[in-house]
C-alpha atoms as a PDB file:
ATOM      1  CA  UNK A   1    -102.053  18.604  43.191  1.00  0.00           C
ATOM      2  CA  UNK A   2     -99.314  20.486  43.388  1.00  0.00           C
ATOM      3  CA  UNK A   3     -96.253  19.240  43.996  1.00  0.00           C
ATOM      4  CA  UNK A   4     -92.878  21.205  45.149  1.00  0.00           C
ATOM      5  CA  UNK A   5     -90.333  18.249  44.952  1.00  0.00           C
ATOM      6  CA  UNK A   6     -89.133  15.007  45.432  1.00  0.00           C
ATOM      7  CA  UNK A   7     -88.493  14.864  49.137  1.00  0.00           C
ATOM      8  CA  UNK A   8     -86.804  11.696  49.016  1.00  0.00           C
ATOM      9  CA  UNK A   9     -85.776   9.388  46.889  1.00  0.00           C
ATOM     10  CA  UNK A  10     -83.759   5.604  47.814  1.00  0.00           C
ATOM     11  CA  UNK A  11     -81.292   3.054  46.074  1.00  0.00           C
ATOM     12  CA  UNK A  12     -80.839  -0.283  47.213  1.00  0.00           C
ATOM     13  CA  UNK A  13     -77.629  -1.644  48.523  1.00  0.00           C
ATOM     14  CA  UNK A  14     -75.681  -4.514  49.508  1.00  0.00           C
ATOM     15  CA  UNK A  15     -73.705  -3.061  52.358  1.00  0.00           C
ATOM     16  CA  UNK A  16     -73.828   0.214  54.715  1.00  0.00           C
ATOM     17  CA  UNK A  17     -70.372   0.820  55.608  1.00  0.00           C
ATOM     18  CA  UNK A  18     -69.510   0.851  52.099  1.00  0.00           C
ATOM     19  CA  UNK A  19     -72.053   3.263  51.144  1.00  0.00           C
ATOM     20  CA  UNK A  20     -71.084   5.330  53.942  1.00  0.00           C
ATOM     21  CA  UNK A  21     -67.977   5.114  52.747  1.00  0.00           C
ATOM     22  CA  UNK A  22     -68.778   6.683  49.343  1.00  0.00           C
ATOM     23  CA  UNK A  23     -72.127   8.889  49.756  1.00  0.00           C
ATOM     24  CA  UNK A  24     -70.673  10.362  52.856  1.00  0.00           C
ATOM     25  CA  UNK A  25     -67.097  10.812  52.946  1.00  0.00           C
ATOM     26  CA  UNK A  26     -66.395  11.030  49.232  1.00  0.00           C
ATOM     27  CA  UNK A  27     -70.020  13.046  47.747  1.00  0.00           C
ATOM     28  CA  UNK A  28     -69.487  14.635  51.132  1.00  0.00           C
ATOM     29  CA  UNK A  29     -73.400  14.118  52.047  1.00  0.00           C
ATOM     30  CA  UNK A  30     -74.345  14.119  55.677  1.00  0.00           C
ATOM     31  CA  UNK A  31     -75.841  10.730  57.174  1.00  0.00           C
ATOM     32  CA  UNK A  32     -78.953  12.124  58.781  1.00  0.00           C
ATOM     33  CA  UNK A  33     -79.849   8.357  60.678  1.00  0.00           C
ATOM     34  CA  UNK A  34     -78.074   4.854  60.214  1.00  0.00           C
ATOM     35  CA  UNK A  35     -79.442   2.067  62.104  1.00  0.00           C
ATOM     36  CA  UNK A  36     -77.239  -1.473  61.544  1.00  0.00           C
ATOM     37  CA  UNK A  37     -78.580  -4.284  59.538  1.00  0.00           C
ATOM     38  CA  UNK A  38     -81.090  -2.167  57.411  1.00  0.00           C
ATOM     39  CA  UNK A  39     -80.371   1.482  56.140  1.00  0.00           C
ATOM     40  CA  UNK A  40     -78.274   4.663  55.761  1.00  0.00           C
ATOM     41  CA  UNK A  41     -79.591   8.035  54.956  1.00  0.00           C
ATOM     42  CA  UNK A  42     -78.189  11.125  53.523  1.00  0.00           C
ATOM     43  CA  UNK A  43     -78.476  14.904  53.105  1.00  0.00           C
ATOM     44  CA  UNK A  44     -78.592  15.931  49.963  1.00  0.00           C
ATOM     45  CA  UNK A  45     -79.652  19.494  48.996  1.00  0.00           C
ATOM     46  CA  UNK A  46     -83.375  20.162  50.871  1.00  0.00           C
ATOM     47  CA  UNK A  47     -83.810  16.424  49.881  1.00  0.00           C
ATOM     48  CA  UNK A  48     -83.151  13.047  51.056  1.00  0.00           C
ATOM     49  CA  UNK A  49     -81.180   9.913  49.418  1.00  0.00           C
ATOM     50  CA  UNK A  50     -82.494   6.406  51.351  1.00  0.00           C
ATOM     51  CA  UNK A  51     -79.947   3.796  50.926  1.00  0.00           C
ATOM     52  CA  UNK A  52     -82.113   0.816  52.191  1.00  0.00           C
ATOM     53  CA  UNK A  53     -80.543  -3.090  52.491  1.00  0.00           C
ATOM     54  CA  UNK A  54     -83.622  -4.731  50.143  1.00  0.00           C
ATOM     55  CA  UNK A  55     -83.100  -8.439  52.238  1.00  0.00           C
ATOM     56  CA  UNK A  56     -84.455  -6.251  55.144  1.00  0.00           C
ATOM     57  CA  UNK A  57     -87.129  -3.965  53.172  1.00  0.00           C
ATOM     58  CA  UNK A  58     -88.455  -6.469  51.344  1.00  0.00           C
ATOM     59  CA  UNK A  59     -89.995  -8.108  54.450  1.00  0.00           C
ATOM     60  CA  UNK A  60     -91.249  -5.304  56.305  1.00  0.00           C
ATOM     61  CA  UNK A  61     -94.341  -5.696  58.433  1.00  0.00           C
ATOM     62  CA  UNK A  62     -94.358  -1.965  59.889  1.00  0.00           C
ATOM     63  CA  UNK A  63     -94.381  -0.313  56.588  1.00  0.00           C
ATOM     64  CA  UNK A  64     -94.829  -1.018  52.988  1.00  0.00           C
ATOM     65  CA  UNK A  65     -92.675  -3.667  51.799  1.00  0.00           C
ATOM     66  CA  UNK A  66     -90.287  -2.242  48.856  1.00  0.00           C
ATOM     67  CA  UNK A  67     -86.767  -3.479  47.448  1.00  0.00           C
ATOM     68  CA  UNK A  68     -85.433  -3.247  43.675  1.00  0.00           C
ATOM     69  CA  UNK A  69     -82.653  -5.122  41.777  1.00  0.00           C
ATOM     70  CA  UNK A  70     -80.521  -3.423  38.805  1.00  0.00           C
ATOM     71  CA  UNK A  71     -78.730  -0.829  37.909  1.00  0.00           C
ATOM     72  CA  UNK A  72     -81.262   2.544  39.719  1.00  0.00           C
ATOM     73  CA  UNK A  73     -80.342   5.498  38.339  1.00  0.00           C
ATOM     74  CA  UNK A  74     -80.623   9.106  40.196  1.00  0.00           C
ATOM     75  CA  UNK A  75     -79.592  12.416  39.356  1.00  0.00           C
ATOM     76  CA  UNK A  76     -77.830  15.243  41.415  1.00  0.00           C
ATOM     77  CA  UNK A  77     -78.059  18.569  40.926  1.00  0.00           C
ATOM     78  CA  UNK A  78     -75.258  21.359  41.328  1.00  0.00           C
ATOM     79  CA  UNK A  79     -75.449  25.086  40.591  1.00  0.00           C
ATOM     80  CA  UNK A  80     -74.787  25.672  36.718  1.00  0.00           C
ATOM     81  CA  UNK A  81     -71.704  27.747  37.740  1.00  0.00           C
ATOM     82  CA  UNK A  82     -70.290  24.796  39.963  1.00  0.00           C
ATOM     83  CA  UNK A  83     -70.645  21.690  37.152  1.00  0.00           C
ATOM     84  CA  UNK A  84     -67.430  21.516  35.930  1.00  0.00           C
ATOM     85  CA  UNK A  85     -65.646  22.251  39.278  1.00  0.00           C
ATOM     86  CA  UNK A  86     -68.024  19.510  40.779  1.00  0.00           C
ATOM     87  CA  UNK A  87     -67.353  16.942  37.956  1.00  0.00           C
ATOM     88  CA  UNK A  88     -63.252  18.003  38.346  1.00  0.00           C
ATOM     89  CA  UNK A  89     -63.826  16.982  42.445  1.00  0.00           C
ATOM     90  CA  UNK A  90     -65.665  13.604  41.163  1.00  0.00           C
ATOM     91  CA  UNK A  91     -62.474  12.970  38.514  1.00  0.00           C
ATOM     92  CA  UNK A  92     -60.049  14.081  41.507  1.00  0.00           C
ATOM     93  CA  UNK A  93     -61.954  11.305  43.873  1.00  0.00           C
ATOM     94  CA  UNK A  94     -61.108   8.685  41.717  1.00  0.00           C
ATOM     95  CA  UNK A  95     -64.873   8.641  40.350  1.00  0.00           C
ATOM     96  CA  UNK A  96     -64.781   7.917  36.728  1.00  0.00           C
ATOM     97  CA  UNK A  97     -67.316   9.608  34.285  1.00  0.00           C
ATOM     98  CA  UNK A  98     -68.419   7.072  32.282  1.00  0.00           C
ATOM     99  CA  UNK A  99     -69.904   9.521  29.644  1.00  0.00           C
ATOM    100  CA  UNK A 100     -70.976  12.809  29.281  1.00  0.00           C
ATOM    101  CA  UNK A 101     -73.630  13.625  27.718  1.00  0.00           C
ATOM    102  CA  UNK A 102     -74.882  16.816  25.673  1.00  0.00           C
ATOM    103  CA  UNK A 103     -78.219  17.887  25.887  1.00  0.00           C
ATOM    104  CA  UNK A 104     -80.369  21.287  24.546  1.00  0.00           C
ATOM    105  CA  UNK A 105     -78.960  24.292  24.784  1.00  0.00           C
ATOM    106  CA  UNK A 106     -75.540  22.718  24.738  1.00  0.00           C
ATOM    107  CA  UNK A 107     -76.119  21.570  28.594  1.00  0.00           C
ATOM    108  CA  UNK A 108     -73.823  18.826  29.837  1.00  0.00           C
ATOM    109  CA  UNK A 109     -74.419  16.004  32.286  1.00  0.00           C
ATOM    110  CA  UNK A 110     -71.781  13.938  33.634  1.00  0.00           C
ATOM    111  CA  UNK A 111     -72.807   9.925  34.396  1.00  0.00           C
ATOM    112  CA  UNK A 112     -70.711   8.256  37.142  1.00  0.00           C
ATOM    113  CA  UNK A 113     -71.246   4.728  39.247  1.00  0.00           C
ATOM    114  CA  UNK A 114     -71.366   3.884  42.591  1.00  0.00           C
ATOM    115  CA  UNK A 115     -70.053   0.817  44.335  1.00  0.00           C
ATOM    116  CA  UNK A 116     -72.917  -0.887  43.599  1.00  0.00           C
ATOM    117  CA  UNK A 117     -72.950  -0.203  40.115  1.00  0.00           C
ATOM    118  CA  UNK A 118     -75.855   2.816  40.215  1.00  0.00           C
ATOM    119  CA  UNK A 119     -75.778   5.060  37.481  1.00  0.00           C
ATOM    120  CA  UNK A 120     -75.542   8.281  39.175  1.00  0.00           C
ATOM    121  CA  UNK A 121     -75.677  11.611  37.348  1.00  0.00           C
ATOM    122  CA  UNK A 122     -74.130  15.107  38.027  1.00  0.00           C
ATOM    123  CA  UNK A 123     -76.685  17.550  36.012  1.00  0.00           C
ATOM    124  CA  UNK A 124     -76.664  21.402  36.068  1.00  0.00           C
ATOM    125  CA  UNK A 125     -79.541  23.496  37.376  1.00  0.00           C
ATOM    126  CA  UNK A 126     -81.681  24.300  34.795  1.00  0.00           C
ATOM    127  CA  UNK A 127     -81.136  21.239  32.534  1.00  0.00           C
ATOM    128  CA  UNK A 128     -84.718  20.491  32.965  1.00  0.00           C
ATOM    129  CA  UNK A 129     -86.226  24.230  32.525  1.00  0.00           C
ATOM    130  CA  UNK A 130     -87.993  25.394  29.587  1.00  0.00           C
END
């Protein structure tokens, strides 16, 4: 097989508004659909973040059950050029990096929660290249 991406990819939450709140008007992601009492979904790049309620998706009889519990962790990716101005709008937000970490090549990544206590991470293209 060959794959071209990860089309989607979903956390689990405790409350919609709030992650409208946060994904869309402070990461400034689109909401592509929200329907009440079970999920919110966002643009992000060409891909998708699912923000699903997992007292809803846990039960589902139209599709595959699925919920999680924890800290999920998730990555977004900004143009190399654009990481520190990105991680200066996250700091300007309010959004505090909880650590920064160096990796090859003396690439950065910047780790940062959300409400719910994600672990969300601002990475530069290319940090995962050859």
């Amino acid at each position: 097989m060959k794959y071209s991406q990860i089309k989607e990819t979903c956390l689990y939450i405790s409350d919609l508004d709030l992650a409208e709140e946060f994904y869309h008007h402070i990461l400034e992601m689109p909401v592509i659909s929200k329907v009440e009492g079970r999920h919110i979904f966002f643009r992000c790049g060409t891909s998708v973040l699912l923000c699903f309620l997992p007292s809803i998706t846990k039960n589902e009889d139209k599709l595959p059950p699925h919920y999680a519990r924890g800290k999920q962790h998730i990555a977004f990716e900004v143009d190399k050029r654009d990481y520190l101005k990105s991680k200066s709008e996250l700091l300007q937000k309010g959004i505090t990096i909880t650590h920064e970490q160096e990796w090859v090549k003396g690439q950065k990544s910047a780790y940062f929660e959300d409400p719910f206590g994600h672990v969300l991470e601002l990475v530069p293209h290319g940090i995962w290249e050859k």
